[in-house]
Protein backbone atom coordinates (compact mmCIF):
# COMPACT_ATOMS: atom_id res chain seq x y z
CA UNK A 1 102.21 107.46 119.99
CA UNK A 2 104.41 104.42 120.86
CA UNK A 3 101.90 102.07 120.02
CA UNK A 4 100.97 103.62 116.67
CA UNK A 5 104.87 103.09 115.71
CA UNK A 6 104.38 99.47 117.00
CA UNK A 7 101.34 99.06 115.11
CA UNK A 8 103.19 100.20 111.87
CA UNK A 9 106.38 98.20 112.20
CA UNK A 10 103.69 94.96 112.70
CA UNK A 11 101.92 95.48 109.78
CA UNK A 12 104.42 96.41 107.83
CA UNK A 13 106.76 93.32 108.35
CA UNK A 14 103.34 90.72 108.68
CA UNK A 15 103.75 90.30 104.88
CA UNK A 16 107.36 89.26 105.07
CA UNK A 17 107.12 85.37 106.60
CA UNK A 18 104.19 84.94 103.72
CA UNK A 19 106.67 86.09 100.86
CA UNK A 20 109.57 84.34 102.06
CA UNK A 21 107.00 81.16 102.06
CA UNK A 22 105.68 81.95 98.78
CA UNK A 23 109.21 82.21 97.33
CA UNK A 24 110.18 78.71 98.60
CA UNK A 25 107.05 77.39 97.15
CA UNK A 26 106.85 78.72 93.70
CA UNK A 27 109.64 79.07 91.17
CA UNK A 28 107.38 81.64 89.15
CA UNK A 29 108.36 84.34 91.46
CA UNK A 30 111.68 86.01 90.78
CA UNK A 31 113.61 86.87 94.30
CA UNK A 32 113.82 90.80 94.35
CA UNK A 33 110.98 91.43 92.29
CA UNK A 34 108.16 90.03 94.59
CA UNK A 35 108.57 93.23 96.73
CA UNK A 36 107.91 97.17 95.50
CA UNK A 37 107.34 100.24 97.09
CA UNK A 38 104.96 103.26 95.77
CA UNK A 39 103.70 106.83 96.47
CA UNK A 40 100.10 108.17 96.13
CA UNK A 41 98.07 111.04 95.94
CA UNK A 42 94.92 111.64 95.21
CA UNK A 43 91.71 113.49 96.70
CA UNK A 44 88.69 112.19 98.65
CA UNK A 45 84.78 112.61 99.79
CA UNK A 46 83.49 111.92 102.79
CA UNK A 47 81.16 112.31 105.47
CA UNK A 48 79.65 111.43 109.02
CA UNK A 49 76.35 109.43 109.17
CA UNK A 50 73.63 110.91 111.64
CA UNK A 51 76.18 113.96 112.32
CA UNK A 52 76.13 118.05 112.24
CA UNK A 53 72.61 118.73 112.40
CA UNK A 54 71.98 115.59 109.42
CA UNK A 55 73.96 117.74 106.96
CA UNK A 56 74.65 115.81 103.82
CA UNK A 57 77.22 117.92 102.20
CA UNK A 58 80.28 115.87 101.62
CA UNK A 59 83.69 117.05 102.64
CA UNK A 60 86.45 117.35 100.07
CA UNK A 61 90.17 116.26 101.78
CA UNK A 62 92.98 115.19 100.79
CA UNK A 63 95.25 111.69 100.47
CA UNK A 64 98.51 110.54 99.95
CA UNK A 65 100.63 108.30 101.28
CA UNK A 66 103.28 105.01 100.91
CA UNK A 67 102.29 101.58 99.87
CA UNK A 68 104.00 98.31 99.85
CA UNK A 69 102.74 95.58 97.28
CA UNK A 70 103.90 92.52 98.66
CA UNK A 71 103.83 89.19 95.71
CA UNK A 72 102.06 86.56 97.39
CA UNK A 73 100.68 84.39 94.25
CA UNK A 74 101.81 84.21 90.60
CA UNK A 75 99.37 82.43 88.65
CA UNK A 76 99.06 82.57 84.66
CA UNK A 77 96.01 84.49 85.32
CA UNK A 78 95.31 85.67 88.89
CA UNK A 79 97.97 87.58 90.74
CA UNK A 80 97.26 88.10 94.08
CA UNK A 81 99.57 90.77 96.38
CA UNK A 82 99.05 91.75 100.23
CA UNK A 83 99.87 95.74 100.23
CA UNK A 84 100.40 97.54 103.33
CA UNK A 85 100.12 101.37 102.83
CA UNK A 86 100.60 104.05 105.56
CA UNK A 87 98.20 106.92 104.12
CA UNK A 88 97.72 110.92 105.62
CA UNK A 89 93.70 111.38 104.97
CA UNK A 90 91.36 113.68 105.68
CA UNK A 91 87.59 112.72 106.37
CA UNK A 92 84.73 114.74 107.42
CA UNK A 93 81.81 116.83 106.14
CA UNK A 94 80.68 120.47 105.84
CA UNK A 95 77.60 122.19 107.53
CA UNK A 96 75.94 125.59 107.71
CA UNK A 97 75.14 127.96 110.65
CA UNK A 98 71.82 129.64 110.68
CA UNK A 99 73.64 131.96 109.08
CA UNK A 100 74.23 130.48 106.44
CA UNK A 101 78.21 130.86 107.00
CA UNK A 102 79.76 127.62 106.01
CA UNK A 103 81.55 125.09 108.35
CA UNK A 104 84.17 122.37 108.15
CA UNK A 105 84.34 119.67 110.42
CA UNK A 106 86.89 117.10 110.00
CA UNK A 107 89.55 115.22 111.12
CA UNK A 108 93.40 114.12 110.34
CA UNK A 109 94.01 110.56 110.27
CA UNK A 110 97.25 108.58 109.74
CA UNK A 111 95.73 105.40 107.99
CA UNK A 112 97.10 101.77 107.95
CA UNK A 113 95.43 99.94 105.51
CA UNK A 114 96.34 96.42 104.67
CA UNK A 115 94.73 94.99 101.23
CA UNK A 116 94.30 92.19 99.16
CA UNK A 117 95.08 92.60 95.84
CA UNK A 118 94.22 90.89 92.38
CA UNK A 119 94.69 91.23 89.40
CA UNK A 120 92.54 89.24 87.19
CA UNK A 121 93.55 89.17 83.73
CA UNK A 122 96.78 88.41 81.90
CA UNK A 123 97.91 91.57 81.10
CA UNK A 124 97.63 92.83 84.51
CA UNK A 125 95.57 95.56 83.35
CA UNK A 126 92.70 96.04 85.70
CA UNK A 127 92.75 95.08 89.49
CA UNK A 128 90.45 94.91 92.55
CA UNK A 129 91.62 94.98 96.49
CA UNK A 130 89.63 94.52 99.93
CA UNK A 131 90.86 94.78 103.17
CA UNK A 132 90.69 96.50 107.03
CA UNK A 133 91.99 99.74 107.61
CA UNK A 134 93.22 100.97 111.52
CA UNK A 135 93.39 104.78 111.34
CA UNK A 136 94.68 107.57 114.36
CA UNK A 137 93.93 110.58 114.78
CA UNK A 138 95.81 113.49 115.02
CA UNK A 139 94.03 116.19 114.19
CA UNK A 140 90.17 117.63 115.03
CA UNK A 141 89.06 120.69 113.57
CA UNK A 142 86.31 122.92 115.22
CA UNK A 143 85.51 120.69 117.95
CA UNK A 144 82.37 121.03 119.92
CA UNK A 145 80.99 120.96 123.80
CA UNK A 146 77.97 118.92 122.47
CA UNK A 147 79.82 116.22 120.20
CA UNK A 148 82.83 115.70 122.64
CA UNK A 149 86.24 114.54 121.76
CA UNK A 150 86.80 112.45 118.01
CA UNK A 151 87.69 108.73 119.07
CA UNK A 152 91.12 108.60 118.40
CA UNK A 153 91.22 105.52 116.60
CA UNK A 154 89.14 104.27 114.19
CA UNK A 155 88.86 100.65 112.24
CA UNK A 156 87.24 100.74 108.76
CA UNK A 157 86.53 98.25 106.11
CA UNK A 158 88.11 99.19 102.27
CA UNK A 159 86.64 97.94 98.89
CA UNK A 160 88.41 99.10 95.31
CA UNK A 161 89.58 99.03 92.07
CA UNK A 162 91.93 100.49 89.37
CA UNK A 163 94.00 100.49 86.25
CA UNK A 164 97.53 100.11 85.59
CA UNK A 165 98.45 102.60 83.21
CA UNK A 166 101.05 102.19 80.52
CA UNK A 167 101.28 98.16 81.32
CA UNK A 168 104.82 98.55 83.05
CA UNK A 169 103.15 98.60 86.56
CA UNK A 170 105.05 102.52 86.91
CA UNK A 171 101.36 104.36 87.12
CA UNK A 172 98.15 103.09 88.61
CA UNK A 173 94.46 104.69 88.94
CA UNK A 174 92.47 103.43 91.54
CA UNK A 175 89.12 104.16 93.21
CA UNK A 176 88.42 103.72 96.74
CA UNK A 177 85.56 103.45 98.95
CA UNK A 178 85.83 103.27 103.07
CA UNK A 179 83.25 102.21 105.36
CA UNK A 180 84.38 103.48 108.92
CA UNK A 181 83.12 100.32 112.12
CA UNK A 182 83.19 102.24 114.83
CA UNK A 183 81.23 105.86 115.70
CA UNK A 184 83.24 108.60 115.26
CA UNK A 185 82.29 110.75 118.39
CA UNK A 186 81.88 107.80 121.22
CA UNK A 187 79.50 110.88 123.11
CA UNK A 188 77.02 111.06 120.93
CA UNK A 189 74.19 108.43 120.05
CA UNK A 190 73.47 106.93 117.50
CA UNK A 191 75.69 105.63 114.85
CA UNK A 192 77.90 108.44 113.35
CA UNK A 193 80.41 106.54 111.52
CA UNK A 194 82.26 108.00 108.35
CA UNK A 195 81.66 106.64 104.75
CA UNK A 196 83.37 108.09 102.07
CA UNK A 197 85.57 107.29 98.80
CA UNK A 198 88.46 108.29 97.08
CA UNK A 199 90.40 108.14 93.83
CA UNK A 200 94.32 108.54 93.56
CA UNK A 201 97.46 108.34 91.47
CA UNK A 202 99.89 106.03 92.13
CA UNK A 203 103.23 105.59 91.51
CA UNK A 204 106.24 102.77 91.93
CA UNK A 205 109.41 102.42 91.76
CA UNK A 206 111.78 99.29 90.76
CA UNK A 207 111.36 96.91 88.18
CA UNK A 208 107.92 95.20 86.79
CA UNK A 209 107.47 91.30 88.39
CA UNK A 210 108.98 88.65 86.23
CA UNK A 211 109.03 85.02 85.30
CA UNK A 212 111.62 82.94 84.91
């Protein structure tokens, strides 16, 4: 547990030598305004490749979380922010007995993704953001003898896009897909990592970025 609070005070303050640099470099970027802070929720689907008897039913689970969007170029088109965002997820799939009685298997995560973001066009109206994810887990639901014990971290790759809604930068819609790197259940072979995607609601709070 100590080094997940480690790993979330490094990531968080990471962004803060590149937007002190980015201030000193470009008069575009208004001090106080480079720097926001935003809530999300939203829902996801996932599942675990080569997993649970090859089921393919997708798991429904839930998101939501804290993001940081951190300014790092402000260009008359392209606007480019690092966001850190510290996300509760759930990811997983669903399976049936021979009895047909249905079965959840999942797991809890606390998520640490840490994006690039653009958006392309003036108006800021549509963006897209990439970037590695570290998640921990904290929670495994119906474990099994013959899978072992979840891996309790996991490193994952993020690809995704959205709209701001309204223009002000208050409300955005975004979609979300995750590739999980590493196999889920190191006991097992073959690969068994999760893929899944999400969409969620976000919103911020402060003022919208400026120019002088």
């Amino acid at each position: 547990m100590k080094n997940l609070f480690l790993l979330i005070f490094m990531l968080f303050s990471a962004g803060v030598p590149v937007v002190c640099a980015q201030t000193n470099a470009s008069d575009t970027i208004v001090a106080g305004n480079n720097v926001r802070f935003g809530v999300k929720l939203g829902g996801q689907i996932s599942a675990v490749s080569n997993i649970h008897g090859g089921s393919n039913k997708r798991f429904p689970g839930l998101t939501i979380g804290a993001s940081m969007p951190i300014l790092i170029s402000d260009e008359k088109i392209n606007r480019f922010y690092v966001v850190p965002e510290l996300l509760y997820s759930q990811k997983g799939e669903r399976s049936r007995t021979n009895e047909n009685k249905q079965i959840d298997y999942y797991c809890d995560y606390i998520s640490l993704p840490v994006l690039l973001k653009a958006y392309t066009l003036d108006n800021d109206l549509f963006y897209i953001e990439i970037g590695p994810e570290v998640s921990y887990l904290i929670h495994q639901k119906n474990k099994r003898l013959d899978l072992g014990e979840a891996r309790k971290f996991d490193v994952g790759l993020c690809l995704g896009g959205g709209v701001n809604i309204g223009g002000e930068h208050k409300f955005e819609l975004g979609a979300r897909l995750n590739w999980g790197l590493m196999d889920i259940y190191p006991d097992v072979k073959g690969r068994n990592n999760t893929i899944g995607g999400a969409i969620a609601l976000s919103y911020f709070f402060g003022e919208k970025r400026v120019k002088k």
